[in-house]
Every structure is written in C-alpha cells, then in structure tokens.
PDB file of N, CA and C in Angstrom:
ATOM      1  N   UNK A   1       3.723  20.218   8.331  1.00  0.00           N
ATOM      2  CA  UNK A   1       2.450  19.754   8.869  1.00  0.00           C
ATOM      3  C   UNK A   1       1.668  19.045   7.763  1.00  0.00           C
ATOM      4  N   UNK A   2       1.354  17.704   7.992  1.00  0.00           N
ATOM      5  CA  UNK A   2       0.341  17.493   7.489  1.00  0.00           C
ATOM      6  C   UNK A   2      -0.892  17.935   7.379  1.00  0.00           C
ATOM      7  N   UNK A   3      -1.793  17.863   5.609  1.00  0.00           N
ATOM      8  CA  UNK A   3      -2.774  18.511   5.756  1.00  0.00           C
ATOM      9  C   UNK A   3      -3.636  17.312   5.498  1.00  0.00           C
ATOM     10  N   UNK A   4      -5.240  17.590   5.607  1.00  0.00           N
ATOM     11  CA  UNK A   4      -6.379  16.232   5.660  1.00  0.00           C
ATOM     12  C   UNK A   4      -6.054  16.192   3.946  1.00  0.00           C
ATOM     13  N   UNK A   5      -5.812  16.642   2.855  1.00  0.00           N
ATOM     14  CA  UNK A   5      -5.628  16.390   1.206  1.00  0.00           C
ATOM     15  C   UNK A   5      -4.777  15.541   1.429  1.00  0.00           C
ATOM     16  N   UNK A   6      -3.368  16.055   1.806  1.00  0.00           N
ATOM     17  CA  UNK A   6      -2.199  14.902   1.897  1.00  0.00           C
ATOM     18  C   UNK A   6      -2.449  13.688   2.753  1.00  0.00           C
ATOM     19  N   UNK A   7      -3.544  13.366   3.632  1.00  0.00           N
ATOM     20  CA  UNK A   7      -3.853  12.522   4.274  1.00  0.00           C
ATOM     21  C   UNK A   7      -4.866  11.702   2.798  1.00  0.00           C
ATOM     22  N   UNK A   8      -5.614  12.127   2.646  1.00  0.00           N
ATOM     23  CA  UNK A   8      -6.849  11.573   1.530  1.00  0.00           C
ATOM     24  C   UNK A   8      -5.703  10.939   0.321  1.00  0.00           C
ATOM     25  N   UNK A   9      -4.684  11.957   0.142  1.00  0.00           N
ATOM     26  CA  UNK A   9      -4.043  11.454  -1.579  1.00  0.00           C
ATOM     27  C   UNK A   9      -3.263  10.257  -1.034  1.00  0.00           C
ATOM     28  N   UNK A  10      -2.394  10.433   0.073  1.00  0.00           N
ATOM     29  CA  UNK A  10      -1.776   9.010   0.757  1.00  0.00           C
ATOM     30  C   UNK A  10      -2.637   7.776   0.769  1.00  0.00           C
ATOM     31  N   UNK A  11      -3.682   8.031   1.335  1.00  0.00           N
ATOM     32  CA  UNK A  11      -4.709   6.614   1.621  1.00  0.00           C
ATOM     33  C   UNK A  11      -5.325   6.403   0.250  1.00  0.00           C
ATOM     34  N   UNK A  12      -5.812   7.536  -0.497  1.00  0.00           N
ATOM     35  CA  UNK A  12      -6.020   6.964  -1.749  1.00  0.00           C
ATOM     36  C   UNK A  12      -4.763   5.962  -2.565  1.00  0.00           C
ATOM     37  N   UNK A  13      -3.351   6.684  -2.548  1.00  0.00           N
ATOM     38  CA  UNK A  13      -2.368   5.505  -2.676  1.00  0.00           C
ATOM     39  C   UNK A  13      -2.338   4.259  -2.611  1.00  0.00           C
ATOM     40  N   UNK A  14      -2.668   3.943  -0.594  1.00  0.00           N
ATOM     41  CA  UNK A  14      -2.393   2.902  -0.648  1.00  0.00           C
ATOM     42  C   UNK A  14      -3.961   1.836  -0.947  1.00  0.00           C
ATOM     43  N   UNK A  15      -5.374   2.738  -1.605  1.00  0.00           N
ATOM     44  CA  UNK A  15      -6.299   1.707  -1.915  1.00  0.00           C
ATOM     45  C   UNK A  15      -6.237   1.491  -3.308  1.00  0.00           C
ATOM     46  N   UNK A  16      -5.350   2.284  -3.748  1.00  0.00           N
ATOM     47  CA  UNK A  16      -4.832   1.563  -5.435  1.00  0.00           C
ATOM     48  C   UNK A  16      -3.910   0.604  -5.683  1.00  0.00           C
ATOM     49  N   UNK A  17      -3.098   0.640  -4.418  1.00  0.00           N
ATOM     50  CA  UNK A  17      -1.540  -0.314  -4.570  1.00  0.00           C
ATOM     51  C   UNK A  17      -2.665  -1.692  -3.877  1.00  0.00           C
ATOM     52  N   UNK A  18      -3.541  -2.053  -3.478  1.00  0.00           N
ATOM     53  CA  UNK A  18      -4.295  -2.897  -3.008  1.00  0.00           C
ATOM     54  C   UNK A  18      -5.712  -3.403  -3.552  1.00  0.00           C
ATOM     55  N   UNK A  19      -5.802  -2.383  -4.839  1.00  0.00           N
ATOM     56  CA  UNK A  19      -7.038  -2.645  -5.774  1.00  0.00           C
ATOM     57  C   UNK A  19      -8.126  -2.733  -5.127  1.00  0.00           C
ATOM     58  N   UNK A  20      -8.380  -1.955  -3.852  1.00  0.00           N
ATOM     59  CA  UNK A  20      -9.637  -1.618  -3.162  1.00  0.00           C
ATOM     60  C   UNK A  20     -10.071  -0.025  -3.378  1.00  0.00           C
ATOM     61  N   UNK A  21     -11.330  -0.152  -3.250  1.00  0.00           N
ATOM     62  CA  UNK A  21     -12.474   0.923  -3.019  1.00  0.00           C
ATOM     63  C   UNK A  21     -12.850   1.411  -1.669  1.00  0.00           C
ATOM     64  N   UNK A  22     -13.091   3.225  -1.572  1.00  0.00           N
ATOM     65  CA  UNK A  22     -13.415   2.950  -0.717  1.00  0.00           C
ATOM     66  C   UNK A  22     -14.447   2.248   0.265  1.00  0.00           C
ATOM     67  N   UNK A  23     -15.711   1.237  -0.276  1.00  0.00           N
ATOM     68  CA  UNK A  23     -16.415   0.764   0.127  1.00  0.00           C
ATOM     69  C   UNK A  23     -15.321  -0.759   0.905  1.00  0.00           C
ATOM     70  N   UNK A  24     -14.890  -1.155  -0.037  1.00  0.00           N
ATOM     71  CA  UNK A  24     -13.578  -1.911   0.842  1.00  0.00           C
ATOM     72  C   UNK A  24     -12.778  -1.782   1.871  1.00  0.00           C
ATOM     73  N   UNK A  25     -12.450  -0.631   1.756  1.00  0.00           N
ATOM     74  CA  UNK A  25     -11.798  -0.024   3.075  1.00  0.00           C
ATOM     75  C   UNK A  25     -12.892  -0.450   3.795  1.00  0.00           C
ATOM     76  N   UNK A  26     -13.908   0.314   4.068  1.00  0.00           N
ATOM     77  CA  UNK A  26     -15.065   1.053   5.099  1.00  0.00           C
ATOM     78  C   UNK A  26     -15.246  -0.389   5.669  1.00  0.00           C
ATOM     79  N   UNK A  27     -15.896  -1.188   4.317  1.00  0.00           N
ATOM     80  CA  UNK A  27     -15.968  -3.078   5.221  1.00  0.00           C
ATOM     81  C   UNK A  27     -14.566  -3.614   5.860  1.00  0.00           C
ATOM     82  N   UNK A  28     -13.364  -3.705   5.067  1.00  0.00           N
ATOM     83  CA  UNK A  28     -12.242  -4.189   5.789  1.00  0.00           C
ATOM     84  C   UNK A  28     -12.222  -3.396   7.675  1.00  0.00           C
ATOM     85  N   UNK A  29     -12.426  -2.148   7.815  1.00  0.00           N
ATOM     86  CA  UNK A  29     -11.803  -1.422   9.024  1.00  0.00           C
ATOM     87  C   UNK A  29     -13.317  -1.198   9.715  1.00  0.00           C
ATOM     88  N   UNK A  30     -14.268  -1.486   9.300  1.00  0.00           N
ATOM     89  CA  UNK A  30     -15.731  -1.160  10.265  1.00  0.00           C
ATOM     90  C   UNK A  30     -15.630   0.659  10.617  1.00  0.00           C
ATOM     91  N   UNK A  31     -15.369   0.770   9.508  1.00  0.00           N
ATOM     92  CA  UNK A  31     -15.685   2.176   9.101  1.00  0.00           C
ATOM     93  C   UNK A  31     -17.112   2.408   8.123  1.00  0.00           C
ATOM     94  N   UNK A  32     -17.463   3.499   8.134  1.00  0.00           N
ATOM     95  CA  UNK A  32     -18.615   3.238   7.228  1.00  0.00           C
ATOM     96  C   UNK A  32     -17.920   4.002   5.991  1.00  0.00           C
ATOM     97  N   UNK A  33     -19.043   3.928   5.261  1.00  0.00           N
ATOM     98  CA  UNK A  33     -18.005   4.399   3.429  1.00  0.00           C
ATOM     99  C   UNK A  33     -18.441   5.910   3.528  1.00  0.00           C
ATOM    100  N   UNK A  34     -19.253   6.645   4.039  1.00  0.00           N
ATOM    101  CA  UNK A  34     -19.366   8.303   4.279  1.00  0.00           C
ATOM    102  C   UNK A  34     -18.475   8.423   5.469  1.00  0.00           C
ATOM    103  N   UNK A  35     -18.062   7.212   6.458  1.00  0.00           N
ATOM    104  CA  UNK A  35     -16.852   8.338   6.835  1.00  0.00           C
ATOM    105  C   UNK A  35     -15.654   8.078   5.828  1.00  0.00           C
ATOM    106  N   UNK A  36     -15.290   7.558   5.812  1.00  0.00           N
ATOM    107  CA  UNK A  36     -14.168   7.016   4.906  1.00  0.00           C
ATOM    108  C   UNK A  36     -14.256   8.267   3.078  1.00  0.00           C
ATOM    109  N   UNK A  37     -15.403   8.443   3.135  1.00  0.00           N
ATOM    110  CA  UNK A  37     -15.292   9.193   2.091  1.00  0.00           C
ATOM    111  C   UNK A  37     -15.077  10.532   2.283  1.00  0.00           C
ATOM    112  N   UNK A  38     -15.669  10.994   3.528  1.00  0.00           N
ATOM    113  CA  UNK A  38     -15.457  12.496   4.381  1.00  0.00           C
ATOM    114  C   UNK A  38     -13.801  12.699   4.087  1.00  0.00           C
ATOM    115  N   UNK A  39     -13.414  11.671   5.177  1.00  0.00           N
ATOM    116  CA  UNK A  39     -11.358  11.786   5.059  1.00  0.00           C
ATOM    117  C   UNK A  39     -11.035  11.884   4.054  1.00  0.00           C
ATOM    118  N   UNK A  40     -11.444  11.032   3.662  1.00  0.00           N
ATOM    119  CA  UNK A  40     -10.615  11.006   2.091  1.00  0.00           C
ATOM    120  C   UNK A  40     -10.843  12.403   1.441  1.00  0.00           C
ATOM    121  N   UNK A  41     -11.388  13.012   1.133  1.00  0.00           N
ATOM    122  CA  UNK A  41     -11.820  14.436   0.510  1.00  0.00           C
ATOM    123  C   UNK A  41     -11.417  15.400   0.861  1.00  0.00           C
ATOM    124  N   UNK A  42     -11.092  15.148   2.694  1.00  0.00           N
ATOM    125  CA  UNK A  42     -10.659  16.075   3.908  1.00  0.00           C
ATOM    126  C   UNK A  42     -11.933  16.964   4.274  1.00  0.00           C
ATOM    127  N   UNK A  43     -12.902  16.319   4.335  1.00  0.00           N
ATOM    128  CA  UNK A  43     -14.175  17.424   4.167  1.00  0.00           C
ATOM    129  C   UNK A  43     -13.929  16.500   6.012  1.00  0.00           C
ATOM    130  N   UNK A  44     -13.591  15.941   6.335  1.00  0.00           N
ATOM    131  CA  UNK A  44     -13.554  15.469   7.641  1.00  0.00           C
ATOM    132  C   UNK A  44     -12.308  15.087   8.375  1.00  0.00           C
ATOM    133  N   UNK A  45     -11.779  15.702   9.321  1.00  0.00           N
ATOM    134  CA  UNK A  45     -10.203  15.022   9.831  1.00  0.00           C
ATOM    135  C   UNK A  45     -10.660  13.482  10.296  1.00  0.00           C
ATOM    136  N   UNK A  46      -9.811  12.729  10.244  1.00  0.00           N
ATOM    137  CA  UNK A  46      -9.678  11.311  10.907  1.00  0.00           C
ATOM    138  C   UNK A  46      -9.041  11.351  12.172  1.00  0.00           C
ATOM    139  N   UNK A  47     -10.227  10.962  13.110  1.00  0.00           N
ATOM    140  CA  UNK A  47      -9.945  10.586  14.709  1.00  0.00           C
ATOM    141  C   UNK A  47      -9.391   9.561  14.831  1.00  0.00           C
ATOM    142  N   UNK A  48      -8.656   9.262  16.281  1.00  0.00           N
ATOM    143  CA  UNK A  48      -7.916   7.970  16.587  1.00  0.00           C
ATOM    144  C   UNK A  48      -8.922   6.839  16.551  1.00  0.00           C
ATOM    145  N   UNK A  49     -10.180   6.884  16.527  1.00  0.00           N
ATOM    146  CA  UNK A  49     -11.058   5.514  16.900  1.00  0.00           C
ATOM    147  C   UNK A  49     -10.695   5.254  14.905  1.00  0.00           C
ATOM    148  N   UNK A  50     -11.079   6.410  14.155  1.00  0.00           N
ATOM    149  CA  UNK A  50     -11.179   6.013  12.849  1.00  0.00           C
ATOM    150  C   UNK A  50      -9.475   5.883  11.994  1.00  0.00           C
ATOM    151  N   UNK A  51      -8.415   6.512  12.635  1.00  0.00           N
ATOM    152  CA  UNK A  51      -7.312   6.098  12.121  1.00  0.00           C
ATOM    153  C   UNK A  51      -6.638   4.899  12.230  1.00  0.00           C
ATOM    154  N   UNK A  52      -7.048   4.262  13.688  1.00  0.00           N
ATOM    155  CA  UNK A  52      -6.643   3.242  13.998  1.00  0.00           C
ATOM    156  C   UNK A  52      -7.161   2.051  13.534  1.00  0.00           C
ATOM    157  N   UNK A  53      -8.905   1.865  12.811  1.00  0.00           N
ATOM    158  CA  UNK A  53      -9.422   0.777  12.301  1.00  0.00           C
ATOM    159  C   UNK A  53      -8.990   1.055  11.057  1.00  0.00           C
ATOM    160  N   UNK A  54      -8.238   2.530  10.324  1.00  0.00           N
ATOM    161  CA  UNK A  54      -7.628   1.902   8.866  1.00  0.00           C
ATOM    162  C   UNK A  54      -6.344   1.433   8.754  1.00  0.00           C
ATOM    163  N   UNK A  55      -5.776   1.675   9.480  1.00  0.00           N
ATOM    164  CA  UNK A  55      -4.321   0.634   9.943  1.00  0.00           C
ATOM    165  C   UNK A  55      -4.273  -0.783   9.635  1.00  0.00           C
ATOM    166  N   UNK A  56      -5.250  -1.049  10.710  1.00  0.00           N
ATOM    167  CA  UNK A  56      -5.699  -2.211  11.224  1.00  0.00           C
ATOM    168  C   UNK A  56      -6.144  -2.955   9.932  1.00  0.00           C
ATOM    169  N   UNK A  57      -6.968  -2.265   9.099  1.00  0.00           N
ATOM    170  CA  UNK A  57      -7.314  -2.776   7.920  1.00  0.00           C
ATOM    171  C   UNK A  57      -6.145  -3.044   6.479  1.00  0.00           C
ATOM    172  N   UNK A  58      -5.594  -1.785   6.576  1.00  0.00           N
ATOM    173  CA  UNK A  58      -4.134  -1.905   5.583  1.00  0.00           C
ATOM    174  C   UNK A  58      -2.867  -2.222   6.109  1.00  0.00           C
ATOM    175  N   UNK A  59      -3.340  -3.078   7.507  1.00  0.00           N
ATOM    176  CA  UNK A  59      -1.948  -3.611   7.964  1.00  0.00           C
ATOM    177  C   UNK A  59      -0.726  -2.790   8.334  1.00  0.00           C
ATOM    178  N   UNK A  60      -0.529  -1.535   8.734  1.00  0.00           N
ATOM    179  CA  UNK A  60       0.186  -1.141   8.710  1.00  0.00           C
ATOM    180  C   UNK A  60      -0.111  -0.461  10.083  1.00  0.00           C
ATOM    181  N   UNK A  61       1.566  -0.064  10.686  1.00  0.00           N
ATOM    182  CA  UNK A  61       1.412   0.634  12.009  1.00  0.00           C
ATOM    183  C   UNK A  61       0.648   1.214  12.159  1.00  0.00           C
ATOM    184  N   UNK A  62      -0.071   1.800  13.140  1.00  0.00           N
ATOM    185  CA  UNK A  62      -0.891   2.875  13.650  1.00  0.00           C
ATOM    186  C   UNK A  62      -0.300   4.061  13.698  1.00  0.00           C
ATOM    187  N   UNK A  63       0.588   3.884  14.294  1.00  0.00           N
ATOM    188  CA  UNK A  63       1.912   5.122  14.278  1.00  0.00           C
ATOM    189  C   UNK A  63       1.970   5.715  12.690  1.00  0.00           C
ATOM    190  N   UNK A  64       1.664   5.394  11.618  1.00  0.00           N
ATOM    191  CA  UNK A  64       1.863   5.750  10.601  1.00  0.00           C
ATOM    192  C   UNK A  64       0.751   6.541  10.057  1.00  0.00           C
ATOM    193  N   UNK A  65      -0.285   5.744  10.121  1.00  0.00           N
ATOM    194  CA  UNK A  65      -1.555   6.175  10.004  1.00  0.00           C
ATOM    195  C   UNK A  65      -1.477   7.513  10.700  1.00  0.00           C
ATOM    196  N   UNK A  66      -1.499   7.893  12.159  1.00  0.00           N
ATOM    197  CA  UNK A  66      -1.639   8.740  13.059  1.00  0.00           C
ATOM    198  C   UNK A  66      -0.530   9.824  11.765  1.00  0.00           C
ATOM    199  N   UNK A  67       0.497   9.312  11.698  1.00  0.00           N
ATOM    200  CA  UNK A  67       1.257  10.749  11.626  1.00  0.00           C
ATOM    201  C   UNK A  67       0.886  10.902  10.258  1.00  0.00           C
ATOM    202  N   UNK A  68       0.286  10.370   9.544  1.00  0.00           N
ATOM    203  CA  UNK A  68       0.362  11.108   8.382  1.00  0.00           C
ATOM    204  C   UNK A  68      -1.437  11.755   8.145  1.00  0.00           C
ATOM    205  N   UNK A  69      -1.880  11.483   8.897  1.00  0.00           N
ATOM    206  CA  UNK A  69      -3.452  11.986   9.412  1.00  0.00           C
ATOM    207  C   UNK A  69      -2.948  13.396  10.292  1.00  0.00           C
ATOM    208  N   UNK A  70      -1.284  13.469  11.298  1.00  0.00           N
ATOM    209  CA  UNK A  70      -1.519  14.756  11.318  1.00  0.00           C
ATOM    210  C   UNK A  70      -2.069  14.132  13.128  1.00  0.00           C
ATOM    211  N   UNK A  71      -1.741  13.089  13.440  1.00  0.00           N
ATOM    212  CA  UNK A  71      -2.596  13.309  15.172  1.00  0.00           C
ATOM    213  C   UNK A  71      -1.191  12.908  15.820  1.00  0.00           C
ATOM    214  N   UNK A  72      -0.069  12.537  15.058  1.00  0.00           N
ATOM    215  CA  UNK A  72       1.222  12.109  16.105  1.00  0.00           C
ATOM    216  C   UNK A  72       2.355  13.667  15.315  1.00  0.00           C
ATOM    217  N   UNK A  73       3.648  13.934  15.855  1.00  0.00           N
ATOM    218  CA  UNK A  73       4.218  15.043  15.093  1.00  0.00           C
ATOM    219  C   UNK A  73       4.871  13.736  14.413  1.00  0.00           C
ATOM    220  N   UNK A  74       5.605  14.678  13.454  1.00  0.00           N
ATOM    221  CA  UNK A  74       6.138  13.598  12.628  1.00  0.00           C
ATOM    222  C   UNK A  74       8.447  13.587  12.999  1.00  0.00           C
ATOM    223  N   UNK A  75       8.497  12.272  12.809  1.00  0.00           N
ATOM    224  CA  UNK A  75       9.484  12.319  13.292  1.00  0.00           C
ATOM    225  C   UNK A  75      10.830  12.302  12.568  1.00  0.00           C
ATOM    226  N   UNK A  76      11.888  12.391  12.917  1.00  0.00           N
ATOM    227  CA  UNK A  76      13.011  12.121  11.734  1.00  0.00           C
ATOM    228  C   UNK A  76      12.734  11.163  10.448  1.00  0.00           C
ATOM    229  N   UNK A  77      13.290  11.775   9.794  1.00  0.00           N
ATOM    230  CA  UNK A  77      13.118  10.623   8.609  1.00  0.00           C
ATOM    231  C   UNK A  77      13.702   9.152   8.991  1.00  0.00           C
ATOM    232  N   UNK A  78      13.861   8.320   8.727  1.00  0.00           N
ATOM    233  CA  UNK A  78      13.678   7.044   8.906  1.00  0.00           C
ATOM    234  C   UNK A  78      14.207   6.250   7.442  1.00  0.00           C
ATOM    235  N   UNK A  79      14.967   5.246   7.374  1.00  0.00           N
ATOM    236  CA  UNK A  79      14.719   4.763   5.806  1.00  0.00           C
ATOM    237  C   UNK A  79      13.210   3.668   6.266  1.00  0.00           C
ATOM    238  N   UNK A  80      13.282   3.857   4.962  1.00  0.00           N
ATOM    239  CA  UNK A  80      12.095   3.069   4.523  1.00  0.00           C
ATOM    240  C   UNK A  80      11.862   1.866   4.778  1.00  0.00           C
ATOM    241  N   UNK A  81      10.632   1.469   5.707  1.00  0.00           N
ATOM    242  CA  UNK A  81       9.951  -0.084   5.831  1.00  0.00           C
ATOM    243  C   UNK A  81      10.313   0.602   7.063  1.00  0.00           C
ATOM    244  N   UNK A  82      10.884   1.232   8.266  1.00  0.00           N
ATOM    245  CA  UNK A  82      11.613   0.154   9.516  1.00  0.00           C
ATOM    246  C   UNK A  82       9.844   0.841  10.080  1.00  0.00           C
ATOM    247  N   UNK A  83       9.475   1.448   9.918  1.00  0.00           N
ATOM    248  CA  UNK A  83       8.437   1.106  11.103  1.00  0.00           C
ATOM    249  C   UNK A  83       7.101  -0.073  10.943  1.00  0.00           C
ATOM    250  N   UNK A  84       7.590  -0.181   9.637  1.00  0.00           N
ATOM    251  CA  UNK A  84       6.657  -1.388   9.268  1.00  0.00           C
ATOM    252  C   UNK A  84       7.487  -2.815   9.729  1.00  0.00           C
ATOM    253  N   UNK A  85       8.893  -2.804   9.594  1.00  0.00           N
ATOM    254  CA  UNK A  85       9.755  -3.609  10.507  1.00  0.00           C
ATOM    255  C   UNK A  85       9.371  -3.804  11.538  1.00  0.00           C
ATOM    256  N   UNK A  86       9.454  -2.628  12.460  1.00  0.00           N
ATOM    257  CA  UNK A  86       9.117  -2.897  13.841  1.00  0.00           C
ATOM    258  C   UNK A  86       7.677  -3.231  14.208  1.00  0.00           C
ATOM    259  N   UNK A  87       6.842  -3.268  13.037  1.00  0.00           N
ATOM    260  CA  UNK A  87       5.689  -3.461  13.380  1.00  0.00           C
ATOM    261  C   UNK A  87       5.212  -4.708  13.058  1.00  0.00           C
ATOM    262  N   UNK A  88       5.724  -5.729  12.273  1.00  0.00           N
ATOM    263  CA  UNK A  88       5.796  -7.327  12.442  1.00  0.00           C
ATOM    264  C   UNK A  88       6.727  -7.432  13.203  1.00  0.00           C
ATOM    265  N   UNK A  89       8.292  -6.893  13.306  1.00  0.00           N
ATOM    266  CA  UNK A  89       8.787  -7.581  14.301  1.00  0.00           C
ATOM    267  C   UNK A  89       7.985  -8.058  15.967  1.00  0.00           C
ATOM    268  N   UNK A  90       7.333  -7.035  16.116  1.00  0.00           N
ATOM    269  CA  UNK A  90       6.280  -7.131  17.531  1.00  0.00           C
ATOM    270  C   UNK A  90       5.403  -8.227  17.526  1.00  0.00           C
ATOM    271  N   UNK A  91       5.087  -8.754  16.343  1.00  0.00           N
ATOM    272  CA  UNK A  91       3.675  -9.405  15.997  1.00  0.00           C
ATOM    273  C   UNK A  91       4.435 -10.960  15.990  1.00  0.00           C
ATOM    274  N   UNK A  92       5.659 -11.038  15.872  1.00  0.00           N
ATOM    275  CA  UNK A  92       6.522 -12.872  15.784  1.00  0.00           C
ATOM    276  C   UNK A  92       6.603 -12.950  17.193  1.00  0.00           C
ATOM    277  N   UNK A  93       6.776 -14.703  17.357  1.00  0.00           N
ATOM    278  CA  UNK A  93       7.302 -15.505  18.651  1.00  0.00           C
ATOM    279  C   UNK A  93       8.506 -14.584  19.261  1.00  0.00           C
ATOM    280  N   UNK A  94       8.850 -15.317  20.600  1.00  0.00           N
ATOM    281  CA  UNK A  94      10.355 -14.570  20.828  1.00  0.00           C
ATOM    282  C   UNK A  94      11.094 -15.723  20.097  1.00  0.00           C
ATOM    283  N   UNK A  95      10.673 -16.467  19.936  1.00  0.00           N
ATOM    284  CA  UNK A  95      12.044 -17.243  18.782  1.00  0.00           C
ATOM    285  C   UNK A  95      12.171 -16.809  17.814  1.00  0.00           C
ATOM    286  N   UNK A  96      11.309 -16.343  17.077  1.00  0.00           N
ATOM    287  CA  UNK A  96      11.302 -15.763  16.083  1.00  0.00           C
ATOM    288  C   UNK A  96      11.800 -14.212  15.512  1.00  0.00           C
ATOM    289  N   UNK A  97      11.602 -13.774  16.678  1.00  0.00           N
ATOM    290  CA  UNK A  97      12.168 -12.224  17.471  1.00  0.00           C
ATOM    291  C   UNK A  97      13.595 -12.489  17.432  1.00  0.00           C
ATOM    292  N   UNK A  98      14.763 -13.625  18.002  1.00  0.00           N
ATOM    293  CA  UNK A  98      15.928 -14.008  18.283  1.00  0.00           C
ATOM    294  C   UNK A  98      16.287 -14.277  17.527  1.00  0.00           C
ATOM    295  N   UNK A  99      15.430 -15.120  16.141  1.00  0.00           N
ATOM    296  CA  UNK A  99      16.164 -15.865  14.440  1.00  0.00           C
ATOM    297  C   UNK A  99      16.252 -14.076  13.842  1.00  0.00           C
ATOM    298  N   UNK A 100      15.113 -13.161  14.079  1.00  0.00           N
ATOM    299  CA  UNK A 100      15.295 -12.205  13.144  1.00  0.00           C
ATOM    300  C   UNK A 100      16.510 -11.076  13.624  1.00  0.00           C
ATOM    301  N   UNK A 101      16.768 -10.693  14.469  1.00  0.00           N
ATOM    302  CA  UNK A 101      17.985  -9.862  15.209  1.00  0.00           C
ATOM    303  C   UNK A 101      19.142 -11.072  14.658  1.00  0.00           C
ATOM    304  N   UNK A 102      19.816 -12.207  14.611  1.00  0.00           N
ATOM    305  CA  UNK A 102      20.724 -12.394  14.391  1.00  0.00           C
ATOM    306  C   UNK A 102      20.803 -12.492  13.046  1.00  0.00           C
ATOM    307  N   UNK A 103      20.149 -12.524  12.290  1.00  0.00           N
ATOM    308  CA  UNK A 103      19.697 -12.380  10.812  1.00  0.00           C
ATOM    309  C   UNK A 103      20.288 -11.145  10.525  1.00  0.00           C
ATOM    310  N   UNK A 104      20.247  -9.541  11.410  1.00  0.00           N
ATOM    311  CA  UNK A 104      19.931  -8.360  11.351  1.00  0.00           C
ATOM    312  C   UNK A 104      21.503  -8.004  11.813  1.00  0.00           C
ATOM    313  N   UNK A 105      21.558  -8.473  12.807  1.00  0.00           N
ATOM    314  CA  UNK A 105      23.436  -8.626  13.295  1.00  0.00           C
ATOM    315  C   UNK A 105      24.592  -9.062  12.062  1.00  0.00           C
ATOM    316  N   UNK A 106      24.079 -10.220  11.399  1.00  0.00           N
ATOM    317  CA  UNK A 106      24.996 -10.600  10.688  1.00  0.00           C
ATOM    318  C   UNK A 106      24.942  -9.875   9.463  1.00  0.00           C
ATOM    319  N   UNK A 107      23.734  -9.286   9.195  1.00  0.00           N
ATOM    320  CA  UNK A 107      23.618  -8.306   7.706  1.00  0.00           C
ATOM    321  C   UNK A 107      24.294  -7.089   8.074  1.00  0.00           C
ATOM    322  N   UNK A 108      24.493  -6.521   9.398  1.00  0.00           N
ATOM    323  CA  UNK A 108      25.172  -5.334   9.890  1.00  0.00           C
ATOM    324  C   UNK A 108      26.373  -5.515   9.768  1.00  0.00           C
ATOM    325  N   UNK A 109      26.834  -6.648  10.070  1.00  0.00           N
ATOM    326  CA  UNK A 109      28.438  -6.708  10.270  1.00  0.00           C
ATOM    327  C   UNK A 109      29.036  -7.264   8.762  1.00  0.00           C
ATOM    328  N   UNK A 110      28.136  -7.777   7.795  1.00  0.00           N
ATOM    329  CA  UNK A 110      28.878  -7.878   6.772  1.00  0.00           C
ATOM    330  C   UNK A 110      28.720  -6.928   5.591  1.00  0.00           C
ATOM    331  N   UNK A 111      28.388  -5.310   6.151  1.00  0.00           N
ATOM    332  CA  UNK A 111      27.820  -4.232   5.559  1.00  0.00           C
ATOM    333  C   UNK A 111      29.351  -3.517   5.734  1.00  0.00           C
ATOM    334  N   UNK A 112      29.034  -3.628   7.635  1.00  0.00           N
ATOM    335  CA  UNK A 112      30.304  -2.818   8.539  1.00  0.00           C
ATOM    336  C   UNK A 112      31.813  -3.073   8.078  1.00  0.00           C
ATOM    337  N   UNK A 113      32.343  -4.977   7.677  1.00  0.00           N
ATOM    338  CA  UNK A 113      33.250  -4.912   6.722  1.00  0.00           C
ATOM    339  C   UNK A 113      33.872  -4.297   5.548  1.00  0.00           C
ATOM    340  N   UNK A 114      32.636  -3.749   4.598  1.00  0.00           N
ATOM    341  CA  UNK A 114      32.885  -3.455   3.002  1.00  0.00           C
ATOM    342  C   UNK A 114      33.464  -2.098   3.198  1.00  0.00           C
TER     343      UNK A 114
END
C-alpha cells in the first residue's frame, strides 16, 4: 500500500527531475501551493480533482498519479515507460497510431529472432 510520504517523496522526485517548486506545480496544475504543500508532507491525502490536475501538469498518466497517491490498487509490475507509452500513444493521429505499432511489430520480431 501506498502511503501519503511515499506519495510526497515521489512527486517531490519528479519536481526536481523538472527543476520546479512547489509554487510551480500549484501554477502549472491550478492547484494552490497550501494544497500542494499539504500532499506533499502527507499532512493531506490527494483527491481525484487534485491528482488529476498534477498529472496533467507533469504530463504523465493519471493512472499513475492515482496509483501512487494510493486512489487506484496498484497493478503488476510493468517494465518501465509502457504506461507512459500508452499514454502518448492515445494522444497521436491514427496514422500515427499505425507508423507506431509497425515500428513496435518490427522491433518485436527482430528481438523474437535473436
């Protein structure tokens, strides 16, 4: 189980790998900087209205946000990036959707050879 610390030390992570504050956050996601500072501390859990505008702000799934805030269960491990994969893949054209799967086909099958 995630706890609101391991939620705060994660998001603190990713506002260092991005050289933001939390006053940055709070403006990037239309959060204010006392909530944003509550979570972060864990002196406050993060609701879906407030997990979902820091996503939104650090670009990254919602789905991620949620589970590591502790509001989705968490699921098999996964390697690394694919839900951030699947989460631009959603965001391209369908042409672009069709260039990236055969891109993804041909890296499979010349894996599946070796």
């Amino acid at each position: 189980m995630t706890t609101q610390q391991d939620f705060g030390d994660w998001l603190q992570l990713e506002l260092d790998n991005r050289g933001w504050n939390q006053a940055e956050l709070a403006r990037r996601s239309g959060n204010t900087t006392a909530q944003i500072s509550r979570v972060m501390t864990g002196e406050q859990h993060p609701g879906p209205t407030v997990a979902r505008k820091i996503a939104r702000a650090l670009h990254v799934p919602a789905e991620e946000v949620f589970r590591r805030a502790g509001l989705l269960p968490t699921t098999p491990k996964q390697p690394e990036g694919t839900e951030e994969l699947v989460y631009h893949y959603a965001s391209l054209s369908d042409e672009d959707r069709k260039r990236l799967l055969i891109i993804a086909r041909s890296l499979h099958e010349a894996n599946v050879g070796q």
